[in-house]
C-alpha atoms as a PDB file:
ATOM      1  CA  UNK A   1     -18.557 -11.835 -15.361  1.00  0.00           C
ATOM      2  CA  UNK A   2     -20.838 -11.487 -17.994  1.00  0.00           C
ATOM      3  CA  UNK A   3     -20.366  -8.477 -21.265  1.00  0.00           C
ATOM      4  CA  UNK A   4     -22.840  -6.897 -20.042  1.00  0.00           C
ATOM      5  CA  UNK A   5     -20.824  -6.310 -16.606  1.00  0.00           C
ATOM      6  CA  UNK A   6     -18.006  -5.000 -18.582  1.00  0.00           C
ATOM      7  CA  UNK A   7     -19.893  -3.060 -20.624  1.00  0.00           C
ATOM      8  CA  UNK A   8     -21.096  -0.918 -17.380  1.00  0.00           C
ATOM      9  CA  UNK A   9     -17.318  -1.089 -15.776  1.00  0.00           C
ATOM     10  CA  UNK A  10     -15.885   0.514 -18.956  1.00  0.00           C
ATOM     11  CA  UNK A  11     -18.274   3.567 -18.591  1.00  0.00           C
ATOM     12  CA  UNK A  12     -17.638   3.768 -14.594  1.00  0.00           C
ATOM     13  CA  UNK A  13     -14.035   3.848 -14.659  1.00  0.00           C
ATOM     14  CA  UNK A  14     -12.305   6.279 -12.346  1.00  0.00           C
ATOM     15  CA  UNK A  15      -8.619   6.897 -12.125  1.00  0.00           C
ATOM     16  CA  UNK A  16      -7.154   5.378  -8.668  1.00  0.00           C
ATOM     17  CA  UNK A  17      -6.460   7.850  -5.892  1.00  0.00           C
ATOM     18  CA  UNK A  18      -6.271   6.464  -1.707  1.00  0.00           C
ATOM     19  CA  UNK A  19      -8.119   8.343   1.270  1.00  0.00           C
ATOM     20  CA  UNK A  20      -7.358   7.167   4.492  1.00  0.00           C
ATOM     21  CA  UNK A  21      -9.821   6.533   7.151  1.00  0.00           C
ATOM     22  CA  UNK A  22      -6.237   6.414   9.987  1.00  0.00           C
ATOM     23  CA  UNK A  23      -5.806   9.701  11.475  1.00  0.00           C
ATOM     24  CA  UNK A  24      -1.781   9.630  11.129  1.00  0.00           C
ATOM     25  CA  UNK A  25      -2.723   8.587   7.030  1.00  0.00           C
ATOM     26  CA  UNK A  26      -4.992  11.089   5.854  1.00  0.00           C
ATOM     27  CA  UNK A  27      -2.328  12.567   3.360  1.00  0.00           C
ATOM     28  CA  UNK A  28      -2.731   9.773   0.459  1.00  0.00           C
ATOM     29  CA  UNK A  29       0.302   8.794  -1.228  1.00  0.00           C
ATOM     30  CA  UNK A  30       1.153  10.036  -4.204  1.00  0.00           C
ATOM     31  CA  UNK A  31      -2.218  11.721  -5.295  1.00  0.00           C
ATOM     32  CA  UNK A  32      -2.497   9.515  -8.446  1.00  0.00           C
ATOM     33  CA  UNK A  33      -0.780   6.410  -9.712  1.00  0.00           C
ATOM     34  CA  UNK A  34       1.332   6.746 -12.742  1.00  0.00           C
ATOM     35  CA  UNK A  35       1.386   5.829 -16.204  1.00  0.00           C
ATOM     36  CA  UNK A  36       4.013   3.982 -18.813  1.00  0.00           C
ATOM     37  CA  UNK A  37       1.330   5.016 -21.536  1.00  0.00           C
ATOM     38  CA  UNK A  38       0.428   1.735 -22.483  1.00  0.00           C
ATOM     39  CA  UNK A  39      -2.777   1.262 -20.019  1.00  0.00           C
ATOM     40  CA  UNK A  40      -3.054   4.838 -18.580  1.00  0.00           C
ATOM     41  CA  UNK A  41      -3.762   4.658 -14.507  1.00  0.00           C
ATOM     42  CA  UNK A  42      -3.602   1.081 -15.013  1.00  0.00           C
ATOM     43  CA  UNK A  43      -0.095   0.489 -15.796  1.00  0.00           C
ATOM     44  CA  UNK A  44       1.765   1.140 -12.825  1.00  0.00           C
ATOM     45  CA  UNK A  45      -0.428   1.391  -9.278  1.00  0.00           C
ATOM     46  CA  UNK A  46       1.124   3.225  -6.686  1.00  0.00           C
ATOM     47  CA  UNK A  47       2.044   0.826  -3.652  1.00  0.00           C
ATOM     48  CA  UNK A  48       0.141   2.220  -0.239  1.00  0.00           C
ATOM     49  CA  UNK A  49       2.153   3.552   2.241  1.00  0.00           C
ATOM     50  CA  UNK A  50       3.035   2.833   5.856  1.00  0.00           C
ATOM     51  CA  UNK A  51       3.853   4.727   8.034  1.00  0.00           C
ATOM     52  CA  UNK A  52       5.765   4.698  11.533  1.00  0.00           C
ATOM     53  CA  UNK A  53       4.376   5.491  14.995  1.00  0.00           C
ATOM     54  CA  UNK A  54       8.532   6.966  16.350  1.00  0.00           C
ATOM     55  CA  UNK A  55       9.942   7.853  12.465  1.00  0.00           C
ATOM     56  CA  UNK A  56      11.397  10.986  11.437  1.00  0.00           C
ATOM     57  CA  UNK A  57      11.792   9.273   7.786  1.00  0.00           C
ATOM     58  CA  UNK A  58      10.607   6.624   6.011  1.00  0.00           C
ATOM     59  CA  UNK A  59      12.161   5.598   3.064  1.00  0.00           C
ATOM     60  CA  UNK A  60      10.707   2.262   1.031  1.00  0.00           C
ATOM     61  CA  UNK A  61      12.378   0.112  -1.792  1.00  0.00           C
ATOM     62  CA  UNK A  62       9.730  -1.592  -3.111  1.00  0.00           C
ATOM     63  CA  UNK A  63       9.367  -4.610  -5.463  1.00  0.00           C
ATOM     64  CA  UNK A  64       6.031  -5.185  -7.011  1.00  0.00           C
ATOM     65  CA  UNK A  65       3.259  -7.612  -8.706  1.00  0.00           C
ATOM     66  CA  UNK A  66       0.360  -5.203 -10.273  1.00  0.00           C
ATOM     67  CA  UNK A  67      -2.841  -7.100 -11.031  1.00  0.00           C
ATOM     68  CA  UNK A  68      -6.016  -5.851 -13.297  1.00  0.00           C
ATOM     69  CA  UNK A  69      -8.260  -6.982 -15.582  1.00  0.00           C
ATOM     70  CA  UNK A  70      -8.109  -5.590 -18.989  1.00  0.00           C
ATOM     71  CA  UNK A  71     -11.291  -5.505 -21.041  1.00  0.00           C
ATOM     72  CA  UNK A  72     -11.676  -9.413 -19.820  1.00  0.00           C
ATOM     73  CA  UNK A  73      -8.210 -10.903 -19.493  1.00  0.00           C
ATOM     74  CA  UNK A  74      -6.009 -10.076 -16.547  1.00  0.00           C
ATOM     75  CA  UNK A  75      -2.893  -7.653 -17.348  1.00  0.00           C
ATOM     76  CA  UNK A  76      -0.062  -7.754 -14.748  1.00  0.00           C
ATOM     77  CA  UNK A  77       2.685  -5.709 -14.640  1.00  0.00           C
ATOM     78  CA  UNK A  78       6.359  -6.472 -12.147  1.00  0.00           C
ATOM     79  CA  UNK A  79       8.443  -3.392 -11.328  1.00  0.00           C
ATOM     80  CA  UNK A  80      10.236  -1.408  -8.829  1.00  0.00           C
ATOM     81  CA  UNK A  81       9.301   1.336  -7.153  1.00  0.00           C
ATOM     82  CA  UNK A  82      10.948   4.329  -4.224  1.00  0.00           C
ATOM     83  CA  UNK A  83       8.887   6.203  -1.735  1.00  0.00           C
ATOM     84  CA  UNK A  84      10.290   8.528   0.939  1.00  0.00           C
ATOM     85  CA  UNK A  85       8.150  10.697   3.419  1.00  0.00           C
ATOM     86  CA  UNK A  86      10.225  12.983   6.027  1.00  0.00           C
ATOM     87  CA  UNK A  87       8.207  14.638   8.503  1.00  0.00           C
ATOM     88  CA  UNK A  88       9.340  17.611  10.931  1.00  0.00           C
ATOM     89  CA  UNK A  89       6.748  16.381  13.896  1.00  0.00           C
ATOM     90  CA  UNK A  90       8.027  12.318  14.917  1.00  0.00           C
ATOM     91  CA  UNK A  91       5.113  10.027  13.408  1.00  0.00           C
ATOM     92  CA  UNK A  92       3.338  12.406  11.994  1.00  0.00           C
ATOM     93  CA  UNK A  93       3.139  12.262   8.355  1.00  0.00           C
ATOM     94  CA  UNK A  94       0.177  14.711   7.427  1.00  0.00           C
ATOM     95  CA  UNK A  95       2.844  17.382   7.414  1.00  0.00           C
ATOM     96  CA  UNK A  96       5.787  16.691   5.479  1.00  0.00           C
ATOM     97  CA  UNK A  97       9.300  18.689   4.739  1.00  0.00           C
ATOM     98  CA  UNK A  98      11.817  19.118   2.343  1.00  0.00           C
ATOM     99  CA  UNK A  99      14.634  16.347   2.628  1.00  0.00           C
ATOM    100  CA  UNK A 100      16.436  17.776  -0.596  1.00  0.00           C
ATOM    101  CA  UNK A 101      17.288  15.305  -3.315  1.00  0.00           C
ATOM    102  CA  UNK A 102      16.923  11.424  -2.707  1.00  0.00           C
ATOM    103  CA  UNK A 103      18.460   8.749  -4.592  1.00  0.00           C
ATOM    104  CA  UNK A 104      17.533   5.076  -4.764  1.00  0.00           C
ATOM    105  CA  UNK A 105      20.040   2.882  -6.750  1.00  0.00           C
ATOM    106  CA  UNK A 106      20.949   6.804  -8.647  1.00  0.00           C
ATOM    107  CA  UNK A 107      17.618   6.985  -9.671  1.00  0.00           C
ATOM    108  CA  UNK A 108      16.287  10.453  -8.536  1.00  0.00           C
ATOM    109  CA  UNK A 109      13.027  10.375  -6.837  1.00  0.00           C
ATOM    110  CA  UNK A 110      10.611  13.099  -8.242  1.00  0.00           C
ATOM    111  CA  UNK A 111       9.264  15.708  -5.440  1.00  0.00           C
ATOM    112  CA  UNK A 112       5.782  16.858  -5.408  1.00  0.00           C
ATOM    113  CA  UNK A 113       4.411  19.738  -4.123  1.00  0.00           C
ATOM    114  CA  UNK A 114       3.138  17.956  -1.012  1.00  0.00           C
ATOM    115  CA  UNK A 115       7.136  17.528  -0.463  1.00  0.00           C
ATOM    116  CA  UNK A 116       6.330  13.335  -1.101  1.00  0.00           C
ATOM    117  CA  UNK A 117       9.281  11.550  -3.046  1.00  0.00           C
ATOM    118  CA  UNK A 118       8.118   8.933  -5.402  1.00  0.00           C
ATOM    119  CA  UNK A 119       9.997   6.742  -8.273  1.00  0.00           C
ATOM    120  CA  UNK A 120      10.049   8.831 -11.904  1.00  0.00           C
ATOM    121  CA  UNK A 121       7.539   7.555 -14.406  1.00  0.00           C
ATOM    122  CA  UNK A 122      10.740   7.448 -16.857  1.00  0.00           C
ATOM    123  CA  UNK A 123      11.963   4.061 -14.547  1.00  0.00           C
ATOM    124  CA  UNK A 124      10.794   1.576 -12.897  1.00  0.00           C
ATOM    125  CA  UNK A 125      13.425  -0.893 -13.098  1.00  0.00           C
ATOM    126  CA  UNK A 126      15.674  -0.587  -9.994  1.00  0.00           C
ATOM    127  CA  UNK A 127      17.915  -3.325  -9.635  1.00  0.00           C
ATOM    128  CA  UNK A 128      16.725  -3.635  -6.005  1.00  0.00           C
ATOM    129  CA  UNK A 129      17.472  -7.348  -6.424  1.00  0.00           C
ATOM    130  CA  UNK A 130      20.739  -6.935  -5.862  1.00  0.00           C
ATOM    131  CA  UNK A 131      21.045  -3.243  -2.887  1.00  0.00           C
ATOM    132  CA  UNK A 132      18.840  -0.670  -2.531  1.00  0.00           C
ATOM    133  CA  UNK A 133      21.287   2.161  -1.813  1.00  0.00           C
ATOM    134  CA  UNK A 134      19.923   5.477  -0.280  1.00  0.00           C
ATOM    135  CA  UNK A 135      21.131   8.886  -0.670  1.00  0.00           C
ATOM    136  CA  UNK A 136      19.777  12.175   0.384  1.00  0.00           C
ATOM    137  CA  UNK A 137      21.112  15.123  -0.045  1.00  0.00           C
ATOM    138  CA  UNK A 138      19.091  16.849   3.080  1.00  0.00           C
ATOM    139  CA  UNK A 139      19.142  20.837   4.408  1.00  0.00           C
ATOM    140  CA  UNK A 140      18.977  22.636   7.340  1.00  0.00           C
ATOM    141  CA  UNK A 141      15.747  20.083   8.630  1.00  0.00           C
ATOM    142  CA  UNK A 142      17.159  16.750   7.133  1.00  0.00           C
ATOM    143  CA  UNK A 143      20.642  15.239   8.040  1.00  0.00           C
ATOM    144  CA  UNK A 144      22.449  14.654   4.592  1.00  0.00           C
ATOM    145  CA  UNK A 145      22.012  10.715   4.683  1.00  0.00           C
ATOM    146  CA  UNK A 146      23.384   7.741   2.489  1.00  0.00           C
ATOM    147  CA  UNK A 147      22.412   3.892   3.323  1.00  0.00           C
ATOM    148  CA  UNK A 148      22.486   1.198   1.447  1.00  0.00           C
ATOM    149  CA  UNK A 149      20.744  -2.447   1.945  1.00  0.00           C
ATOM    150  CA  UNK A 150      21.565  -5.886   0.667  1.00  0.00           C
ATOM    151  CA  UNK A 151      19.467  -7.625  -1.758  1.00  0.00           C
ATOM    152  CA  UNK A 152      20.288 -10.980   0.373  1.00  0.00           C
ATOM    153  CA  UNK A 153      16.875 -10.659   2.258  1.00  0.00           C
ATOM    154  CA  UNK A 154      14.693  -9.204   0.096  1.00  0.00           C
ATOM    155  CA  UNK A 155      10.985  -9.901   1.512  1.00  0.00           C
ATOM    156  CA  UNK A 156       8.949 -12.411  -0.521  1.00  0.00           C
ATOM    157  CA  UNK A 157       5.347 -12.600  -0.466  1.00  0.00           C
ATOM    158  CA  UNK A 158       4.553 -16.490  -1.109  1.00  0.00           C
ATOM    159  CA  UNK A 159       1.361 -16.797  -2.850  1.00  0.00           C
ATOM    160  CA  UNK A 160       0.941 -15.944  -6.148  1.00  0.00           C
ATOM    161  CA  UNK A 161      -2.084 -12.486  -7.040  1.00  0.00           C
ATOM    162  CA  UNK A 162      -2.936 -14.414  -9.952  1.00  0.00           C
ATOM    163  CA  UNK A 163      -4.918 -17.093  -7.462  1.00  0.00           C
ATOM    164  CA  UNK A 164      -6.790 -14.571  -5.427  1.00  0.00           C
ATOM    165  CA  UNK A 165     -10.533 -14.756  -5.107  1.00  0.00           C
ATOM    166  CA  UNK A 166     -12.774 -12.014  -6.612  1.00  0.00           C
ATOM    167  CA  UNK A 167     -14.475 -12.839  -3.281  1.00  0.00           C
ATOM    168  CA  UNK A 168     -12.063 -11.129  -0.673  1.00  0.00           C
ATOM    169  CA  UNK A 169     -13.679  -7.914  -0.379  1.00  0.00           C
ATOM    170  CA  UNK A 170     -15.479  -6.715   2.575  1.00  0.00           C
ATOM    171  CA  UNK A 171     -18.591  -8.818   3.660  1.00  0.00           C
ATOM    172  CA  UNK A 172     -20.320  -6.453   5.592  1.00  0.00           C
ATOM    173  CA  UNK A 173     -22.266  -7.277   9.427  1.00  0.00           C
ATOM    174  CA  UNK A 174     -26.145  -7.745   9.107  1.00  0.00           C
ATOM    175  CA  UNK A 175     -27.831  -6.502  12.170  1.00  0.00           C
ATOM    176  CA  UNK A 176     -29.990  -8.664  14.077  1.00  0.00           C
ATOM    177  CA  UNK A 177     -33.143  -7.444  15.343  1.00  0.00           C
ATOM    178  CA  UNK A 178     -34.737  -9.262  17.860  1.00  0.00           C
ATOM    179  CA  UNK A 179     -37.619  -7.895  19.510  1.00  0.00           C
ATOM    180  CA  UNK A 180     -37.397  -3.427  20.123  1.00  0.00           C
ATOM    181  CA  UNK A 181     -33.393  -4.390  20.051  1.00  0.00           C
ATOM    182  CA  UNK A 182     -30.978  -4.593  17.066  1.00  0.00           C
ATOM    183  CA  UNK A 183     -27.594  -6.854  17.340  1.00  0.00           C
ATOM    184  CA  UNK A 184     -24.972  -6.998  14.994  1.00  0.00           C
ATOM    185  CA  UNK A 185     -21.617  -8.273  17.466  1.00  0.00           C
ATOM    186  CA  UNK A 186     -23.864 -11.178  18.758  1.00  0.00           C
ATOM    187  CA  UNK A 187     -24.975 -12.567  15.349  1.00  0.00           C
ATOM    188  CA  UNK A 188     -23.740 -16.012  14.549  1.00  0.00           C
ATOM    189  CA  UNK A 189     -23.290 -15.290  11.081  1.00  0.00           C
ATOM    190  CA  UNK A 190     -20.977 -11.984  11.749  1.00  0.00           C
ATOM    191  CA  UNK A 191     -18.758 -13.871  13.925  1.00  0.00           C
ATOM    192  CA  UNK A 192     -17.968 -16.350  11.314  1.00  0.00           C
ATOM    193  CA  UNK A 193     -15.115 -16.467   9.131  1.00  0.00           C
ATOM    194  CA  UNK A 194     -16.300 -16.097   5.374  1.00  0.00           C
ATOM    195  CA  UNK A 195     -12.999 -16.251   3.664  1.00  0.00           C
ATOM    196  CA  UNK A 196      -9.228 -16.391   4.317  1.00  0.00           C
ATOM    197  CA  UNK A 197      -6.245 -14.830   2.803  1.00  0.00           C
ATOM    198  CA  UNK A 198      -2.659 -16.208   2.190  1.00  0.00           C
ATOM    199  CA  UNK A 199      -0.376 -13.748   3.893  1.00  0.00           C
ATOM    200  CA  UNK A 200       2.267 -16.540   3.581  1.00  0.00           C
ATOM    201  CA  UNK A 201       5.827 -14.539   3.699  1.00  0.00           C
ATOM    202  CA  UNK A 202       9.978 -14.813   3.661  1.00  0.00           C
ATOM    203  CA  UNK A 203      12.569 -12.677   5.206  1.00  0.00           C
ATOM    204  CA  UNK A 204       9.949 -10.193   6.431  1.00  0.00           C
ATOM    205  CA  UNK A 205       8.869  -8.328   9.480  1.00  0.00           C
ATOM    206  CA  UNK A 206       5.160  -8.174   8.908  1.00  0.00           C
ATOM    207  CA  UNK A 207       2.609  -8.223   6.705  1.00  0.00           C
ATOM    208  CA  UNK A 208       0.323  -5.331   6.147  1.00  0.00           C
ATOM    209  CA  UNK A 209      -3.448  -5.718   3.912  1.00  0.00           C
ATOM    210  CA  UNK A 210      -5.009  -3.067   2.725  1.00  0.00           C
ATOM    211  CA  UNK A 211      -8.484  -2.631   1.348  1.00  0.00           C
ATOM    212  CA  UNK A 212      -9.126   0.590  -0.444  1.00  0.00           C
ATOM    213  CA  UNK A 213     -11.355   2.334  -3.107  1.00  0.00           C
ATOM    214  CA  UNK A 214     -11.266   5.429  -4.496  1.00  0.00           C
ATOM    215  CA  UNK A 215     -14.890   7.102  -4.482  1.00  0.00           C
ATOM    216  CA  UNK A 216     -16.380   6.065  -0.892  1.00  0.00           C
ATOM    217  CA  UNK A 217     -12.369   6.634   1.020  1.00  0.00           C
ATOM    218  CA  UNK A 218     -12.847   3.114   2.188  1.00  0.00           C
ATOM    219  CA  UNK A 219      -9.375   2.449   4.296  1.00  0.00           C
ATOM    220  CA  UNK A 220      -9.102  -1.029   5.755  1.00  0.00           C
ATOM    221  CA  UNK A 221      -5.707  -1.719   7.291  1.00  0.00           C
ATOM    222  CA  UNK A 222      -4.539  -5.246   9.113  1.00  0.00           C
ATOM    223  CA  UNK A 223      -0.934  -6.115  10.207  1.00  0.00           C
ATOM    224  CA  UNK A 224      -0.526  -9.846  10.018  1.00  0.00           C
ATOM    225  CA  UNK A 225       2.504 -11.360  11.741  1.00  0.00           C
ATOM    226  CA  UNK A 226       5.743 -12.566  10.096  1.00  0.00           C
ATOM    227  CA  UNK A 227       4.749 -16.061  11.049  1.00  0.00           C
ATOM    228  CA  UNK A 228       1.734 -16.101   9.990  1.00  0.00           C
ATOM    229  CA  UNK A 229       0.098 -18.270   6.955  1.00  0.00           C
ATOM    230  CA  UNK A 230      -3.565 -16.750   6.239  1.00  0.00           C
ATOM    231  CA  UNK A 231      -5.880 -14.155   7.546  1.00  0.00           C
ATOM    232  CA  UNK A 232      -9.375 -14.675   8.568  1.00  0.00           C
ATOM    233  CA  UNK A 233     -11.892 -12.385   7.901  1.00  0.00           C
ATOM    234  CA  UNK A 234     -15.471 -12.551   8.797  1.00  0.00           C
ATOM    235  CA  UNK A 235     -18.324  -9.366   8.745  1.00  0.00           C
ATOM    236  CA  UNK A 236     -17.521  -8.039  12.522  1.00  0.00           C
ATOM    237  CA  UNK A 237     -14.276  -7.220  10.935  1.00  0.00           C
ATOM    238  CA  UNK A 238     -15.745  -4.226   9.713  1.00  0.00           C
ATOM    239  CA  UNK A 239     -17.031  -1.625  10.192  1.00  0.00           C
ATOM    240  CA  UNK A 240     -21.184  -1.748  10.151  1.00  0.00           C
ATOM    241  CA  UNK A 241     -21.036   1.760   8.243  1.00  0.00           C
ATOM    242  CA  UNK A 242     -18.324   0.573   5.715  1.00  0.00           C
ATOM    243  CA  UNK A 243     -19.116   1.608   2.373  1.00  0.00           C
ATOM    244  CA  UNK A 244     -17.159   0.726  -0.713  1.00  0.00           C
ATOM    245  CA  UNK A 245     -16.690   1.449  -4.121  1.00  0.00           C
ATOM    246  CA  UNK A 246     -16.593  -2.385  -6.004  1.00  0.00           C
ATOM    247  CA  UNK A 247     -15.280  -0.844  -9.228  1.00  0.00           C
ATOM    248  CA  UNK A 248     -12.342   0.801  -7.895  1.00  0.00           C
ATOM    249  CA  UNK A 249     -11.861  -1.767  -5.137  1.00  0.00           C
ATOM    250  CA  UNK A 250      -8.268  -2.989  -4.329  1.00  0.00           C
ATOM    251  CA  UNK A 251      -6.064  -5.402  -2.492  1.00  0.00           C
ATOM    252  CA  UNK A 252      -2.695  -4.901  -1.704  1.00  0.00           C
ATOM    253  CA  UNK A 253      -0.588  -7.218   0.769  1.00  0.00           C
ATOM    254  CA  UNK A 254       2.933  -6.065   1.585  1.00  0.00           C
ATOM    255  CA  UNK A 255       5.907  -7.869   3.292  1.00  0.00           C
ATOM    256  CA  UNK A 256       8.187  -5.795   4.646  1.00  0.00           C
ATOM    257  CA  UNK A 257      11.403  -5.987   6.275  1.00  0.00           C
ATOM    258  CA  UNK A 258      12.707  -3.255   8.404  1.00  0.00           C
ATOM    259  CA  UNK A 259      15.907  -0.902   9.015  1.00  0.00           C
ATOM    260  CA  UNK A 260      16.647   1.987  10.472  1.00  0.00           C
ATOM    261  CA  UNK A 261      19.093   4.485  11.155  1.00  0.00           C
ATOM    262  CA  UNK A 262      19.351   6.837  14.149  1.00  0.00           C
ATOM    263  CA  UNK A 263      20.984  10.027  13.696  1.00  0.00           C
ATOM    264  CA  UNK A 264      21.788  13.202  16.239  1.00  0.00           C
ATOM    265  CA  UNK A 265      20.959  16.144  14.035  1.00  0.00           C
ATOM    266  CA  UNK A 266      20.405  19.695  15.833  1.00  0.00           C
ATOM    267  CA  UNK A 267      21.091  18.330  19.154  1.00  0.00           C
ATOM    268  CA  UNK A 268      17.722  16.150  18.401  1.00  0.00           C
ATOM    269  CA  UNK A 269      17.732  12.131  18.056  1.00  0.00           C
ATOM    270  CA  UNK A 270      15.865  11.473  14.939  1.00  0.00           C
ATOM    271  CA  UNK A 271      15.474   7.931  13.511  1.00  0.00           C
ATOM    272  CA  UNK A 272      14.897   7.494   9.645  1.00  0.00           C
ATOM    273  CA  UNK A 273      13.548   4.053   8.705  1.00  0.00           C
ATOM    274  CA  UNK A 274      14.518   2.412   5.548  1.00  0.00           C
ATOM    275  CA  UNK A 275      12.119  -0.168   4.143  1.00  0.00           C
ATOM    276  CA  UNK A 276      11.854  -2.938   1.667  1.00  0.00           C
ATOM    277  CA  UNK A 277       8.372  -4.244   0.692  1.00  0.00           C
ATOM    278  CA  UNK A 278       7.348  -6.595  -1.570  1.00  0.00           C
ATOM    279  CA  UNK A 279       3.621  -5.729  -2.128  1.00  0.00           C
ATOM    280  CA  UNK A 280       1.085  -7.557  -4.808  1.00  0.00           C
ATOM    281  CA  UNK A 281      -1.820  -5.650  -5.356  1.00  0.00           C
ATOM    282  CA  UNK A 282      -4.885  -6.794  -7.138  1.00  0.00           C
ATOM    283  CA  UNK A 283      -7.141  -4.074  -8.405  1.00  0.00           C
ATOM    284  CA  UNK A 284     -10.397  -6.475  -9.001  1.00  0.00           C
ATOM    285  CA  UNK A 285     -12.775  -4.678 -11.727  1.00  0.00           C
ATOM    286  CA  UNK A 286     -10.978  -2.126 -13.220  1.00  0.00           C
ATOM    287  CA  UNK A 287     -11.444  -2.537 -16.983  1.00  0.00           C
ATOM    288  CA  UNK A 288      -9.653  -0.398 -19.798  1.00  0.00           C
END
């Protein structure tokens, strides 16, 4: 990239925030990342997160490689991070409730006033290596809760952010017109694969990619399979419509291993799921 590039990035800088384009997502999470004051909204970026078609809960111990480029060297950044939604309507996590206090590895999650738990800016070191334990405190709405997780089988994603390509961002369809009649499914050149991804894993589930920005609310979302070793992408795999903000653009890939717990609470099964993700996330052109 060339000063001048920079130059123009520097002045078009805009703090990171998530929309989703999912129905079940459209409550981003948290609002804005956090800072440890040394890059602010660059420091620390706020792993997305998943959520759970049958869960009451979800509660995610997270281990994470941040990637950005600073001026015009990448800065990275490794830490630890909680998240915990609880919702009072099974799978649906636009409306959330109070679950009390909650704990990971006694390290209080901070509330906000969406009623979203996320780590405090104060630490980000969590010893998840070892457990991740659980507690919440809970009220009349949330059963009163403790669980706590090995480190044993931690996910792992494989491949390491530092290697990915500048060029895995959405390559958009070009419609074919051919005669009164405009194509875009049937073109040769949308149906073939412009660049793969290493979604190589350990000890997890699935993988999840995300694509976001934060000006245009681009949302893309693609669960890979525990066994799988890259993912294809080509231009029908979006959207002809899609636009994106290339500044803000990021890539996040998360392995995740799941648990859950099942509970009768108020005469009503409710199932809380507790997660641990291992998520690199490359935010491509942010400069500071």
């Amino acid at each position: 990239m060339n000063k001048l590039y920079y130059a123009a990035s520097l002045l078009a800088l805009t703090s990171l925030s998530v929309l989703t384009g999912c129905k079940k997502d459209t409550t981003p999470f948290p609002t804005n990342p956090q800072s440890n004051g040394v890059y602010p909204d660059l420091a620390y970026t706020t792993p997305w997160f998943p959520t759970i078609y049958d869960a009451d809960g979800i509660f995610i111990s997270n281990q994470v490689t941040d990637e950005k480029t600073v001026i015009i060297s990448p800065y990275r950044n490794l830490y630890e991070y909680g998240m915990a939604k609880v919702t009072g309507t099974t799978g649906n996590f636009n409306n959330l409730i109070d679950a009390g206090n909650v704990t990971l590895n006694d390290s209080v999650l901070v509330k906000s006033t969406a009623l979203s738990y996320l780590s405090s800016i104060t630490n980000y070191t969590l010893n998840l290596s070892n457990t991740a334990a659980w507690s919440i405190s809970g009220n009349a709405s949330v059963p009163t809760m403790t669980n706590t997780l090995s480190g044993a089988n931690n996910p792992t994603y494989l491949n390491d952010v530092t290697t990915w390509d500048t060029k895995w961002t959405p390559i958009l369809p070009r419609p074919l017109t051919v005669g009164s009649s405009t194509y875009h499914l049937d073109s040769l050149y949308n149906a073939t694969v412009q660049y793969s991804i290493p979604v190589k894993t350990a000890n997890a589930d699935s993988t999840i990619i995300f694509m976001t920005d934060n000006v245009n609310g681009l949302v893309y979302k693609r669960t890979c399979l525990s066994t799988d070793t890259v993912a294809n992408f080509k231009p029908n795999d979006f959207p002809i419509s899609t636009v994106y903000d290339l500044p803000s653009f990021k890539l996040q890939i998360s392995a995740i291993k799941y648990n859950h717990k099942d509970t009768l609470f108020g005469g009503i099964n409710k199932r809380y799921y507790f997660l641990k993700m291992a998520s690199a996330i490359k935010y491509y052109q942010a400069t500071k």
